[in-house]
Protein backbone atom coordinates (compact mmCIF):
# COMPACT_ATOMS: atom_id res chain seq x y z
CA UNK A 1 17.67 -32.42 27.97
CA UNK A 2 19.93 -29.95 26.33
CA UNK A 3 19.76 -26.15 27.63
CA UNK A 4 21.01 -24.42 25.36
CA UNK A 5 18.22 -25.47 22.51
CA UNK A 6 15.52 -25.03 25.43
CA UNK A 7 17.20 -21.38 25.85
CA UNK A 8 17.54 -20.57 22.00
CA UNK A 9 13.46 -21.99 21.88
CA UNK A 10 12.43 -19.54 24.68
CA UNK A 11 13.95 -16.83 23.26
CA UNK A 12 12.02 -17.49 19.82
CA UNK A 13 9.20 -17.19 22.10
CA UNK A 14 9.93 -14.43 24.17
CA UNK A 15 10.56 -12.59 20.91
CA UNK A 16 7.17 -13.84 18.86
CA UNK A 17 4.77 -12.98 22.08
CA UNK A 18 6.79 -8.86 22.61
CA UNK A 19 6.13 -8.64 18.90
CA UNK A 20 2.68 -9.50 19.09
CA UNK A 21 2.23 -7.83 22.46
CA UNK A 22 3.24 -4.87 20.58
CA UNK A 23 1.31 -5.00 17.27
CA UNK A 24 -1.97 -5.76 19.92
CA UNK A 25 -1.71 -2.45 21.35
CA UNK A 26 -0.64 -0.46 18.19
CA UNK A 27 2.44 0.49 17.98
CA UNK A 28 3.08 0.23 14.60
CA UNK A 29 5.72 2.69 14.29
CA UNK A 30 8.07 0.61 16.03
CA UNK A 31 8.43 -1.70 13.25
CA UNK A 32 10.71 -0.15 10.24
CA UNK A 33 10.27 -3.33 7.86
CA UNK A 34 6.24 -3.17 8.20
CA UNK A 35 6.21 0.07 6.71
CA UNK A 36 8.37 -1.22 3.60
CA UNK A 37 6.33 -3.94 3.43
CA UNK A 38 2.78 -2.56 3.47
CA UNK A 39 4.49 -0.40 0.29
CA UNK A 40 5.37 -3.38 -1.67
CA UNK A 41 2.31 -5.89 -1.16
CA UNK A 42 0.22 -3.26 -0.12
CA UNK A 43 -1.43 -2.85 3.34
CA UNK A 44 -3.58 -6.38 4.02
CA UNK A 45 -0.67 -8.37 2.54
CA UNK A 46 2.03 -6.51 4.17
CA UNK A 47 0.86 -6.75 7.43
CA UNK A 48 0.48 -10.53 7.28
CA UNK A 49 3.28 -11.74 5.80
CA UNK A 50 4.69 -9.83 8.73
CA UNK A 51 2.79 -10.96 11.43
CA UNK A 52 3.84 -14.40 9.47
CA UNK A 53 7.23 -14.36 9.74
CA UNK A 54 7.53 -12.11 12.89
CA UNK A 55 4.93 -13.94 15.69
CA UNK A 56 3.89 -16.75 14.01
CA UNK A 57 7.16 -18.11 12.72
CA UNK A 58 9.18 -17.61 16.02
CA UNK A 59 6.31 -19.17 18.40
CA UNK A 60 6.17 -22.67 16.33
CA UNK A 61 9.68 -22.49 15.88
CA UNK A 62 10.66 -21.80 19.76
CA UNK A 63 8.03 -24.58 20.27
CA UNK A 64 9.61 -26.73 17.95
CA UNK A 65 12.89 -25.88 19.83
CA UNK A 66 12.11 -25.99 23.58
CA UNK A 67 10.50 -29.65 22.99
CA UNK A 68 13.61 -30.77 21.04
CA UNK A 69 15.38 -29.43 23.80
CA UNK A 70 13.57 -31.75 26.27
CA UNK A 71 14.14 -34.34 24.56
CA UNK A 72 17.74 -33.88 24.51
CA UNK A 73 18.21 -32.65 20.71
CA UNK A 74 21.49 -30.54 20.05
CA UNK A 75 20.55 -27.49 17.47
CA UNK A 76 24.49 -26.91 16.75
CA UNK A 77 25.36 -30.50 16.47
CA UNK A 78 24.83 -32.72 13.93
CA UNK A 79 24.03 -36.23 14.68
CA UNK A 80 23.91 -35.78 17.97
């Protein structure tokens, strides 16, 4: 078991779930780089490459994390 991957994986998921928490209730304005993005792809493809790569890429990737913590995988290691 190695903590500090476990802590580094929850906070990936702490992150991904306040992000989503606050897109669910609509608080849109909080998020500078949404508004850049809905200008550039436009408004659909802005807002899901965002939701991409702000809640869905931290929850799979703190999931990844907190089980490779458990089973004893070192993130700032190599080969260990």
């Amino acid at each position: 078991m190695n903590y500090t991957t476990i802590a580094v994986g929850v906070f990936a998921l702490v992150y991904g779930i306040f992000i989503l928490a606050l897109r669910l209730r609509g608080k849109e304005a909080a998020f500078g780089k949404l508004a850049l993005m809905k200008e550039r792809f436009g408004p659909e493809a802005g807002s899901r490459i965002h939701f991409i790569g702000y809640v869905v890429l931290p929850l799979v990737l703190g999931a990844a994390l907190v089980l490779a913590g458990l089973l004893g995988a070192n993130i700032f290691r190599a080969g260990r």
